[in-house]
N, C-alpha and C. Protein backbone atom coordinates (compact mmCIF):
# COMPACT_ATOMS: atom_id res chain seq x y z
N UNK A 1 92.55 -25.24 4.73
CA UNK A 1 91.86 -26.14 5.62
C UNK A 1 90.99 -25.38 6.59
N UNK A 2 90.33 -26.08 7.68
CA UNK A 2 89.42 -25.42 8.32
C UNK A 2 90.44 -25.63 9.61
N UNK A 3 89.94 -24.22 10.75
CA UNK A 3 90.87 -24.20 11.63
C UNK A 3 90.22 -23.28 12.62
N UNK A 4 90.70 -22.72 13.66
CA UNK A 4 89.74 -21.66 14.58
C UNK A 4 90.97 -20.33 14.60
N UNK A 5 90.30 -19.22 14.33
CA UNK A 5 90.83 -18.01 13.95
C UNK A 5 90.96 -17.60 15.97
N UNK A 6 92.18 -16.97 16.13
CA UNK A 6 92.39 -16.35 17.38
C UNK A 6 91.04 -15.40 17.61
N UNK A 7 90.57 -15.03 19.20
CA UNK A 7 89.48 -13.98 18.80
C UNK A 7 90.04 -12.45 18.56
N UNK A 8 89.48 -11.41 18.20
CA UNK A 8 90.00 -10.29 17.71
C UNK A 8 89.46 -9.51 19.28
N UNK A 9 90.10 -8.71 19.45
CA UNK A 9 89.97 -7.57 20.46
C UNK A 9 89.99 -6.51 19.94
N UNK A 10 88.88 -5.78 20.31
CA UNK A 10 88.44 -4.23 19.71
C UNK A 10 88.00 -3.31 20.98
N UNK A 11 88.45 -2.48 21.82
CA UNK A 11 88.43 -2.01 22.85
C UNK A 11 88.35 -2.70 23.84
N UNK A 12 86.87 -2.81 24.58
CA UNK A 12 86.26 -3.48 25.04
C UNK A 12 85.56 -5.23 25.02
N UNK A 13 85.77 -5.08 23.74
CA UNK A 13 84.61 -6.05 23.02
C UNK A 13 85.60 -7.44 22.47
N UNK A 14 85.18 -8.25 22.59
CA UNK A 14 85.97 -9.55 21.82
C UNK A 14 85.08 -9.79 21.25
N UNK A 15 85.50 -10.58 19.71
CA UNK A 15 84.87 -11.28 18.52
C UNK A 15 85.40 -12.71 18.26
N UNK A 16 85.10 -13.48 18.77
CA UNK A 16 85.46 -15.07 18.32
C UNK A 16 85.08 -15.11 16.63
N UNK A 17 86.32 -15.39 16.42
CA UNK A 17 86.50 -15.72 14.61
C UNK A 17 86.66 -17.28 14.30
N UNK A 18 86.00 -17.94 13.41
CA UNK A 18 85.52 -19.00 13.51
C UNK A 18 85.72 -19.23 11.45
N UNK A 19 87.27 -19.80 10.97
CA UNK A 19 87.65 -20.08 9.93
C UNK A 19 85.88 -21.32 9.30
N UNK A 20 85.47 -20.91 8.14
CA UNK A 20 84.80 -22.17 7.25
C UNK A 20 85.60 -22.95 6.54
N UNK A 21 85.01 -23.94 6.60
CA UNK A 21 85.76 -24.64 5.49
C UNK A 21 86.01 -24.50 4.18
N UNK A 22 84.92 -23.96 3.71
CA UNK A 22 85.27 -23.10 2.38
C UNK A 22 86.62 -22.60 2.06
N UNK A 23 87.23 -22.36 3.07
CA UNK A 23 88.54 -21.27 2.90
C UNK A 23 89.79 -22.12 2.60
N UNK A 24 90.61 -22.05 1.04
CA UNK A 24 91.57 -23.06 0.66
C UNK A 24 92.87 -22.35 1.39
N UNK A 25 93.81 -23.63 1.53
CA UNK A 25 95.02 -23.32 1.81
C UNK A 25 96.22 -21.79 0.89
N UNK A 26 95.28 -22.10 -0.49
CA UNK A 26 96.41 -20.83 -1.31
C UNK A 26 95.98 -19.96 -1.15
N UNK A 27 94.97 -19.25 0.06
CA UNK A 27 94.48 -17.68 0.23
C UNK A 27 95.81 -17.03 0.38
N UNK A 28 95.74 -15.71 -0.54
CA UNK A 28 96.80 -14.79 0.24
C UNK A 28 95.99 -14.60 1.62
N UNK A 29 97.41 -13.99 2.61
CA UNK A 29 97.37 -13.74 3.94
C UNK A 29 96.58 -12.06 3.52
N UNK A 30 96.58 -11.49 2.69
CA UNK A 30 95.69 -9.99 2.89
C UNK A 30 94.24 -10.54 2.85
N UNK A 31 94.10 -11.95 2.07
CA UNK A 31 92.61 -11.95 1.94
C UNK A 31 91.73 -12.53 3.13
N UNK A 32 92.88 -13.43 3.86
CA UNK A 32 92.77 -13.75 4.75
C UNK A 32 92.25 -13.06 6.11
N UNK A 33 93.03 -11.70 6.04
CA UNK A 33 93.15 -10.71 6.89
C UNK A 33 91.74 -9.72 6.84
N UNK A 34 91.40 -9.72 5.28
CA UNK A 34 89.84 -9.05 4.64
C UNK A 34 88.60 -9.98 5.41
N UNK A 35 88.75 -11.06 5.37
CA UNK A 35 87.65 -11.85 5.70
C UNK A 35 87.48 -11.70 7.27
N UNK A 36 88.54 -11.98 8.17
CA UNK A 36 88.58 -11.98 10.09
C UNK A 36 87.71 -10.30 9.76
N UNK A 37 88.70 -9.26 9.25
CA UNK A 37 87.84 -7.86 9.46
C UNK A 37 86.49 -8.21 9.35
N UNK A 38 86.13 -8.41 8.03
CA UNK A 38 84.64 -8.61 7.71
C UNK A 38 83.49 -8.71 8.73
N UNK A 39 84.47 -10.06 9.50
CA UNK A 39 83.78 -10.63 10.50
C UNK A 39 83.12 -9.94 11.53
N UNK A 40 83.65 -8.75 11.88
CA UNK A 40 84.28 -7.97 13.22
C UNK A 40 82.92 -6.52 12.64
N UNK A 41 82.47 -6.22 11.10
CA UNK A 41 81.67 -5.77 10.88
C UNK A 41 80.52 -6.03 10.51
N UNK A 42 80.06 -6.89 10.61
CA UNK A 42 78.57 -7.22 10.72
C UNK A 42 77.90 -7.33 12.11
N UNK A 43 77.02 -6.41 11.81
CA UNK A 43 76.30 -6.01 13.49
C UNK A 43 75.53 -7.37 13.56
N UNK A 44 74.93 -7.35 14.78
CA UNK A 44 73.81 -8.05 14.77
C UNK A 44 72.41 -6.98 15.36
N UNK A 45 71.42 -7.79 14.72
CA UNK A 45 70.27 -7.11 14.92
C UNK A 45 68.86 -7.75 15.68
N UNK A 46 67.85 -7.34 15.66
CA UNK A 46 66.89 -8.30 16.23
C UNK A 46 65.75 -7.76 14.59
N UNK A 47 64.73 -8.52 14.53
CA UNK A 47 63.83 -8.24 13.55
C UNK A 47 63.34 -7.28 13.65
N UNK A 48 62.92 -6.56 14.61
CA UNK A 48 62.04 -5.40 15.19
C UNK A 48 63.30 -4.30 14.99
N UNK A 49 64.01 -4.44 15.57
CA UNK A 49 65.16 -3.20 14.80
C UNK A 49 65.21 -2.79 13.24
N UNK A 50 64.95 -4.08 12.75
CA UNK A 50 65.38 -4.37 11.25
C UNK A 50 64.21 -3.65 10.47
N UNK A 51 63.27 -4.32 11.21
CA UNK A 51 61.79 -3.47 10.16
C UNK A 51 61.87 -2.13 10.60
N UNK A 52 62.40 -1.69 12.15
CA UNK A 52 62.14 0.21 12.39
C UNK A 52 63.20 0.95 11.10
N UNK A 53 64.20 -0.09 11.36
CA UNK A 53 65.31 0.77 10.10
C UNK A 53 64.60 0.60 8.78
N UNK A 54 64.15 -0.33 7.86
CA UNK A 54 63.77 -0.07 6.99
C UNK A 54 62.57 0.97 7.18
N UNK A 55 61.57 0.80 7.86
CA UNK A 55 60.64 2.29 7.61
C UNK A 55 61.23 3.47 8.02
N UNK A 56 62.33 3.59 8.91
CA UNK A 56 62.36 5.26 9.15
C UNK A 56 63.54 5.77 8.23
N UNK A 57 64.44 4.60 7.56
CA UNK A 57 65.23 5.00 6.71
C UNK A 57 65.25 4.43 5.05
N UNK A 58 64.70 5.16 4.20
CA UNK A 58 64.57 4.96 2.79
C UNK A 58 65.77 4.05 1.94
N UNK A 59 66.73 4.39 2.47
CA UNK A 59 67.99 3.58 2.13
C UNK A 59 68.07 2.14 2.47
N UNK A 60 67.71 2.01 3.71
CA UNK A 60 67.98 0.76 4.24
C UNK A 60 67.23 -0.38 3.43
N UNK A 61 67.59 -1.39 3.35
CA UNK A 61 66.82 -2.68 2.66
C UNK A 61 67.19 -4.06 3.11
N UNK A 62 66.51 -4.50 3.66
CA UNK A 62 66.02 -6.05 4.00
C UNK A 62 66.46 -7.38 2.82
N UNK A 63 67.86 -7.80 2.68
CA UNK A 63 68.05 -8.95 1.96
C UNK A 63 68.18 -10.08 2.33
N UNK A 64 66.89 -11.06 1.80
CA UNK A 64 67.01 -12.43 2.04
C UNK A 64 67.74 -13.44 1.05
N UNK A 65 68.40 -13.94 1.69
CA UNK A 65 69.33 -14.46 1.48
C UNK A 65 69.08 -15.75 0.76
N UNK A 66 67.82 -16.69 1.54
CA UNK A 66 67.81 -17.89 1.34
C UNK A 66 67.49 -18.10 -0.14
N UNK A 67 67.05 -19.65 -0.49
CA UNK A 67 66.73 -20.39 -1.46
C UNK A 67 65.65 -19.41 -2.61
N UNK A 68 65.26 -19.60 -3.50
CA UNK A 68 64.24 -19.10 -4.40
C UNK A 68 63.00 -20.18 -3.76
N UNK A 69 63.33 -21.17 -3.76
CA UNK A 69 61.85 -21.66 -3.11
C UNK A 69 61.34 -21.35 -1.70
N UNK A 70 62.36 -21.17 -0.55
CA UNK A 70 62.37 -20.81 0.83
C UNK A 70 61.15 -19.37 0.60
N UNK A 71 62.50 -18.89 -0.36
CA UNK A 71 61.61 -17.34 -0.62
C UNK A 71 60.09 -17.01 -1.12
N UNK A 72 59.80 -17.77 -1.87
CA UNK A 72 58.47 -18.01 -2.68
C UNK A 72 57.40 -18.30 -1.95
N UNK A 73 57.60 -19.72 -1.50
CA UNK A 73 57.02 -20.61 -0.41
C UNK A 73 56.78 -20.77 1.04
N UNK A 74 57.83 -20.26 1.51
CA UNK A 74 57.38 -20.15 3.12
C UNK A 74 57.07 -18.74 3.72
N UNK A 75 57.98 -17.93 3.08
CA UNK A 75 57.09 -16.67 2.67
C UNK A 75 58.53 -15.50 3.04
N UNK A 76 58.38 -14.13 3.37
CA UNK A 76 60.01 -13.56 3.29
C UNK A 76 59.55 -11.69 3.70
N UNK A 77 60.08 -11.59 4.21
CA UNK A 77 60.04 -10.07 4.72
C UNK A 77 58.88 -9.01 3.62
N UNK A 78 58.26 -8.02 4.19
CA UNK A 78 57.74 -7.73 3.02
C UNK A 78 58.80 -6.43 2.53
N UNK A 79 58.64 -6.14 1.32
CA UNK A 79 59.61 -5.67 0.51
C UNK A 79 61.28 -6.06 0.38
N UNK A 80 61.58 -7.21 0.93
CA UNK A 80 62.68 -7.82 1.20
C UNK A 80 63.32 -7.77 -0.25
N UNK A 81 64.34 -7.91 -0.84
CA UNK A 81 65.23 -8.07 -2.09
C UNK A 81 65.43 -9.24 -1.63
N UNK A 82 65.60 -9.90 -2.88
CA UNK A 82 66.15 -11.28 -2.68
C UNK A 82 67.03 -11.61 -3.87
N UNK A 83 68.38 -12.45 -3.12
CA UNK A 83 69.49 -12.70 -3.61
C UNK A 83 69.99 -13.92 -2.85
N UNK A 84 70.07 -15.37 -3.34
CA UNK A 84 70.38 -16.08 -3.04
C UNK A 84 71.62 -16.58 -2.65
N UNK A 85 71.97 -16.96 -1.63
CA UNK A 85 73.44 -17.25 -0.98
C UNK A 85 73.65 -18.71 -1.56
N UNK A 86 73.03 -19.26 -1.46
CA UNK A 86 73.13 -20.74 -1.81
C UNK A 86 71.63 -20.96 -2.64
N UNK A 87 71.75 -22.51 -3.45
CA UNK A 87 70.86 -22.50 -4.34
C UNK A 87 70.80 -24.19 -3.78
N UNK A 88 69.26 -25.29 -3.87
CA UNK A 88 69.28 -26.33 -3.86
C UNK A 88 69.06 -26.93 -5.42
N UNK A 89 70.01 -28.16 -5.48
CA UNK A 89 70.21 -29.27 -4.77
C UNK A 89 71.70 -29.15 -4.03
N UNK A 90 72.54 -28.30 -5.01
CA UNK A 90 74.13 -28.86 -4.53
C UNK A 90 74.40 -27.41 -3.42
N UNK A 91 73.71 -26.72 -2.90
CA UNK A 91 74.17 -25.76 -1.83
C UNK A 91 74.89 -25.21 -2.31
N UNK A 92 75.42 -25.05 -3.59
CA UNK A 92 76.72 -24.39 -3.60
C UNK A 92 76.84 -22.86 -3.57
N UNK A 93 77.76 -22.32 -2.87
CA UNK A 93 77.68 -20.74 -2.78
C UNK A 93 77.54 -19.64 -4.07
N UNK A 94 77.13 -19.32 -4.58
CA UNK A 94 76.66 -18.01 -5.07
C UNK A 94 77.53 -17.50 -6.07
N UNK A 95 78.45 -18.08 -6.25
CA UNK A 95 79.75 -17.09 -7.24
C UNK A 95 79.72 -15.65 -7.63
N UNK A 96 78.23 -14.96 -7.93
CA UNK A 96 78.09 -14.01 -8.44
C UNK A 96 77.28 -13.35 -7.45
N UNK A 97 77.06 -13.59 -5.89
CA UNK A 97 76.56 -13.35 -5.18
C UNK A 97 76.55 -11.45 -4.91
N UNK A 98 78.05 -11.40 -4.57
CA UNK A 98 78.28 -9.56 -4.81
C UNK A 98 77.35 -9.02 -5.17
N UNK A 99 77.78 -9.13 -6.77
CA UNK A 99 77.85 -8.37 -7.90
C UNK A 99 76.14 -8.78 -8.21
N UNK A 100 75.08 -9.26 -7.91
CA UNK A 100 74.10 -9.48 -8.19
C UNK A 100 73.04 -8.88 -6.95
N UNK A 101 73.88 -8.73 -5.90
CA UNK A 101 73.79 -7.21 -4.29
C UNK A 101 73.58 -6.56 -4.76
N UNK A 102 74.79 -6.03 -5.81
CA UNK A 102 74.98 -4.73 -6.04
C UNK A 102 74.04 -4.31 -7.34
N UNK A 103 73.72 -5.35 -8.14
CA UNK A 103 72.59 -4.88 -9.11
C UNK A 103 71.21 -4.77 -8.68
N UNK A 104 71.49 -5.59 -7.54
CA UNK A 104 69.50 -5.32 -7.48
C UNK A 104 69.52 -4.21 -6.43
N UNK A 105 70.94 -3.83 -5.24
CA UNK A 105 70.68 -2.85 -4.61
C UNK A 105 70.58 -1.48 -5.38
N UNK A 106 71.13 -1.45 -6.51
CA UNK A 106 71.17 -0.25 -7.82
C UNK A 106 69.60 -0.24 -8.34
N UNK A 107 69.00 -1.17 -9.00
CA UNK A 107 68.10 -1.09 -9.52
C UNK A 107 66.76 -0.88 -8.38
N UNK A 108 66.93 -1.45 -6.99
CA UNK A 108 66.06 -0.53 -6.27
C UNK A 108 66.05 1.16 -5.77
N UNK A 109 67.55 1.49 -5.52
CA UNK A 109 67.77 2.71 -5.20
C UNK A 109 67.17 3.34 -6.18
N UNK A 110 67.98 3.49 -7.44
CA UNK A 110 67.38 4.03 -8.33
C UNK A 110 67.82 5.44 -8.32
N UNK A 111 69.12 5.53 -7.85
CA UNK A 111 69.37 7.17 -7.47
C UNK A 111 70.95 7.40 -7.97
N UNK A 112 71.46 6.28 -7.75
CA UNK A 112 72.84 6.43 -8.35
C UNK A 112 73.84 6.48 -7.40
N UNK A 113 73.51 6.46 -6.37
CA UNK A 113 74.29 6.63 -4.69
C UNK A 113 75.14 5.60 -4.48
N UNK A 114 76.13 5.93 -3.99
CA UNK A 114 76.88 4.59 -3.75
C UNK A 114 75.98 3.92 -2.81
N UNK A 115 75.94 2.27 -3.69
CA UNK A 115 75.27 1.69 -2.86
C UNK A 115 75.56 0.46 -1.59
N UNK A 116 77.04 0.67 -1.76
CA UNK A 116 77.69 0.27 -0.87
C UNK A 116 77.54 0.70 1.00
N UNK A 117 77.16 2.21 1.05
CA UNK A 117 76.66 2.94 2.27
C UNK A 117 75.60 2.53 2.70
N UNK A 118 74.64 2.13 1.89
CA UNK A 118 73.21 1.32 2.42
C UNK A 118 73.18 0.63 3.35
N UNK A 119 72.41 0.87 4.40
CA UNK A 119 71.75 0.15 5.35
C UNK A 119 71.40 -1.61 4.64
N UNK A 120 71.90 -2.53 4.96
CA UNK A 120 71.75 -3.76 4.66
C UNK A 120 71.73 -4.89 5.60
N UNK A 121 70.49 -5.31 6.06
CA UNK A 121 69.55 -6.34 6.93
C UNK A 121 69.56 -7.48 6.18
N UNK A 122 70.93 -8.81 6.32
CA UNK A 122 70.40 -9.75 5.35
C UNK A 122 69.56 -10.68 6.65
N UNK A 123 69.02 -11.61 6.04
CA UNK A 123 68.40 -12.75 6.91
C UNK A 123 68.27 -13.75 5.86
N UNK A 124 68.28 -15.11 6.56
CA UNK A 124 67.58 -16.16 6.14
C UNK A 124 66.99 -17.09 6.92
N UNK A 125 66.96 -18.49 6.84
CA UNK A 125 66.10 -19.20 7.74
C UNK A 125 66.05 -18.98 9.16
N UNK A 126 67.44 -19.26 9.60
CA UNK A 126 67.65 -19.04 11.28
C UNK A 126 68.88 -17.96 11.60
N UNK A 127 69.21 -17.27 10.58
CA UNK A 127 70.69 -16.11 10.84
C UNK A 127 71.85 -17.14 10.84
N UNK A 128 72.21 -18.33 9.84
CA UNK A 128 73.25 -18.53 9.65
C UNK A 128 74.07 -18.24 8.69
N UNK A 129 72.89 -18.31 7.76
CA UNK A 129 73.54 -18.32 5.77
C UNK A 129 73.45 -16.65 6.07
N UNK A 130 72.59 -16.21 6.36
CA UNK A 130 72.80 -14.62 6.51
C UNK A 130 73.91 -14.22 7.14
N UNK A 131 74.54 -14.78 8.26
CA UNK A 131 75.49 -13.69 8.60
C UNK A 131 76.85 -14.05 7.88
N UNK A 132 76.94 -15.65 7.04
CA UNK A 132 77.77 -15.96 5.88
C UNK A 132 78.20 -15.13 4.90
N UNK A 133 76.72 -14.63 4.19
CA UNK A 133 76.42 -13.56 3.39
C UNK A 133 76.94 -12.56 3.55
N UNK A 134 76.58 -11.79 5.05
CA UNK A 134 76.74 -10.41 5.60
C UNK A 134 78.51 -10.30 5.57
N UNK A 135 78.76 -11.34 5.82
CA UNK A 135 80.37 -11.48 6.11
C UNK A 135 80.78 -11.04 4.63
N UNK A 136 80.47 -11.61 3.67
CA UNK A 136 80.84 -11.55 1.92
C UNK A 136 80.97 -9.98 1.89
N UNK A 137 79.84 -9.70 1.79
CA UNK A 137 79.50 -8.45 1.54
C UNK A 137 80.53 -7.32 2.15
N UNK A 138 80.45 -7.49 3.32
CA UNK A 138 80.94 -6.93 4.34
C UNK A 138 82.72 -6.88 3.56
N UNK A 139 83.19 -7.81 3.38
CA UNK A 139 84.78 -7.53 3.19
C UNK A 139 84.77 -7.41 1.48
N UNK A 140 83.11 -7.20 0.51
CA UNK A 140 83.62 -6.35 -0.50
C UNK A 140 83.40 -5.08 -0.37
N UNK A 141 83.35 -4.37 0.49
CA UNK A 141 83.42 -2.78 0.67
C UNK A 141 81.60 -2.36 1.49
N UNK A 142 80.92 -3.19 1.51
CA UNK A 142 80.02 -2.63 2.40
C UNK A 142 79.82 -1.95 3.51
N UNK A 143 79.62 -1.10 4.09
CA UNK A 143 79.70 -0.40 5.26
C UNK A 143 78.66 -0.81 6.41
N UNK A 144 77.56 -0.76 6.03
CA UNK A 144 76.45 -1.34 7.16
C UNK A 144 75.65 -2.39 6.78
N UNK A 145 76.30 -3.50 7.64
CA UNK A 145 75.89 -4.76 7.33
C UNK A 145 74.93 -5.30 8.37
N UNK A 146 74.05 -5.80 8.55
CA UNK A 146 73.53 -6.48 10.07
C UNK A 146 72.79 -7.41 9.47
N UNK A 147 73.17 -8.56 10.39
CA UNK A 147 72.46 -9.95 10.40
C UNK A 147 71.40 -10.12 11.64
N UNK A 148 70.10 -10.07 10.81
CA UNK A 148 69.00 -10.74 11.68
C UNK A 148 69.36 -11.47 12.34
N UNK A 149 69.81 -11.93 13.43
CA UNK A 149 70.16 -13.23 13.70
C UNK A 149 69.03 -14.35 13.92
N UNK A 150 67.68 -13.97 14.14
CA UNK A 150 66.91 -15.12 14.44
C UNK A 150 66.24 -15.78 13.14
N UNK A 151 66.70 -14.96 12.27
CA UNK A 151 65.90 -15.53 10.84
C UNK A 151 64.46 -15.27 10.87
N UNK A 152 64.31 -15.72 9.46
CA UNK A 152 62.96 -15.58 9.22
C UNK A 152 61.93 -16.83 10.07
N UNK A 153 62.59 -18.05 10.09
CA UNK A 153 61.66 -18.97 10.73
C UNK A 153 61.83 -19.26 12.31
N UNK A 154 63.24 -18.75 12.38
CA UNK A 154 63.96 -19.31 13.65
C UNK A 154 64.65 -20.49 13.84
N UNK A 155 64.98 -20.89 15.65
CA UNK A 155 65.25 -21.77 15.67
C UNK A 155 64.63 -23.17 15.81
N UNK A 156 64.73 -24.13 16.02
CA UNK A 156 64.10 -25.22 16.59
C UNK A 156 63.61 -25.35 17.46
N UNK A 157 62.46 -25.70 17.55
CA UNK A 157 62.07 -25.77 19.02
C UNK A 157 62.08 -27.67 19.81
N UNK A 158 61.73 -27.87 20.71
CA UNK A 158 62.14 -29.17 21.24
C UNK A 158 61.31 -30.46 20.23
N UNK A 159 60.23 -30.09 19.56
CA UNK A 159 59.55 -30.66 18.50
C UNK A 159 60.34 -30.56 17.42
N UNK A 160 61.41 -30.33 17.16
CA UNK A 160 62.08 -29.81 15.76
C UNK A 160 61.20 -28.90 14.73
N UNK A 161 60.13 -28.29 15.42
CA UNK A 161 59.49 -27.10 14.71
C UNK A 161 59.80 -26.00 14.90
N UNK A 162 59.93 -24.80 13.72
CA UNK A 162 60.63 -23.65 13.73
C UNK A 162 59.19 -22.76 13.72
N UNK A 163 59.34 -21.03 13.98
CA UNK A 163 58.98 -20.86 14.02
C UNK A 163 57.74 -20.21 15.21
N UNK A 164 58.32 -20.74 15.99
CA UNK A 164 57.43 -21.18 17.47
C UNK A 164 57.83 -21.08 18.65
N UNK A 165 59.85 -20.17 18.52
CA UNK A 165 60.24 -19.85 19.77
C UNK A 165 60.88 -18.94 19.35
N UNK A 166 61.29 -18.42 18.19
CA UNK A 166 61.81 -16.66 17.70
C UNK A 166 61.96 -16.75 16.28
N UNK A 167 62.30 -15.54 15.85
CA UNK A 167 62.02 -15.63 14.33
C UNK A 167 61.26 -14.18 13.52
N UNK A 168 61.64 -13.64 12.63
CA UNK A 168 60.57 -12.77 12.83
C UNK A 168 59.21 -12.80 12.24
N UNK A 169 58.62 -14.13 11.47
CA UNK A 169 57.16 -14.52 11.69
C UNK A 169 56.89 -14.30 13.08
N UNK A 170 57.17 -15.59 14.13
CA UNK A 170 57.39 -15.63 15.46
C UNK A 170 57.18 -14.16 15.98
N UNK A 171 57.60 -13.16 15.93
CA UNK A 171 58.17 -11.86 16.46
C UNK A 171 56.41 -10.77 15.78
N UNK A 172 56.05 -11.88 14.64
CA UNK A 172 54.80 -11.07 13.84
C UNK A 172 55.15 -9.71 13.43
N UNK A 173 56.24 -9.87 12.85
CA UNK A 173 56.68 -9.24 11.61
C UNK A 173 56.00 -9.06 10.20
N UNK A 174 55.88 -8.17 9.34
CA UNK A 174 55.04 -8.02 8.21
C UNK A 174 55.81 -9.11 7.29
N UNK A 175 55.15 -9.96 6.63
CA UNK A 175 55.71 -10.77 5.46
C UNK A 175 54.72 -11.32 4.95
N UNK A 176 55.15 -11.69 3.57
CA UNK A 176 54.25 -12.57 2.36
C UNK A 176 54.67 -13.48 2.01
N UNK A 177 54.07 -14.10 0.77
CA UNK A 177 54.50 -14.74 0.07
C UNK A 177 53.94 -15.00 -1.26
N UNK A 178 54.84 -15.08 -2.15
CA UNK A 178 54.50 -14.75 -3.56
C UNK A 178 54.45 -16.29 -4.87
């Protein structure tokens, strides 16, 4: 069931852990325990951090997360990888989400490196499905995870238009669309 996770204390720092609903009653308690960690490792970032790390570090790579049409159409980081967290019509999460990280983070490296150590910037619309993502990743063995948090379009603004109060278009960030 869905429920609110105690927050975690790490020196200084508290992390409010926040159970999805996704999560069934027959989890073992280790997997349980994998996912709160997870949580506790995904940085957050701003866009302008995100693009300095991808240019000053060769490793690092920019994954968007969202839709194949989001990606196509509204347009998406430039050199961004893309790997979909969810797919429309039925939203449903990714099943092969990992393991399809880990092929396209292989087939860009191209070096043979564990590619688990990689610098990894996911984003999507507004940094929600991304830091979903980042979380996945994160408790299958990833090491550096960070969620854009403002997304690619942002949030809403009082017009219900995105785009127009942060974001990293907004921020005039390099991006296309293909």
């Amino acid at each position: 069931g869905c429920y609110r996770e105690k927050p975690v204390q790490s020196g200084n720092l508290r992390y409010p852990i926040y159970r999805r609903c996704t999560l069934f009653r027959d989890e073992s308690a280790s997997f349980r325990v994998k996912r709160v960690m997870a949580r506790t490792r995904v940085k957050k970032a701003t866009s302008q951090a995100a693009w300095e790390a991808v240019q000053n570090n060769a490793r690092a790579v920019i994954l968007d997360v969202r839709t194949t049409i989001e990606y196509r159409y509204v347009g998406h980081p430039i050199g961004a990888v893309h790997v979909p967290w969810q797919e429309a019509p039925g939203w449903q999460i990714n099943g092969t989400f990992v393991t399809e990280v880990r092929n396209a983070l292989r087939a860009r490296s191209g070096d043979g490196e564990e590619i688990e150590t990689m610098p990894v910037f996911t984003i999507c619309r507004s940094g929600k499905r991304s830091l979903a993502a980042g979380e996945e990743l994160a408790m299958h063995g990833f090491k550096e995870v960070y969620n854009i948090e403002e997304g690619f379009e942002g949030d809403l603004d009082e017009g219900k238009h995105r785009s127009s109060i942060n974001g990293w278009r907004f921020r005039g960030m390099p991006w296309e669309q293909t």
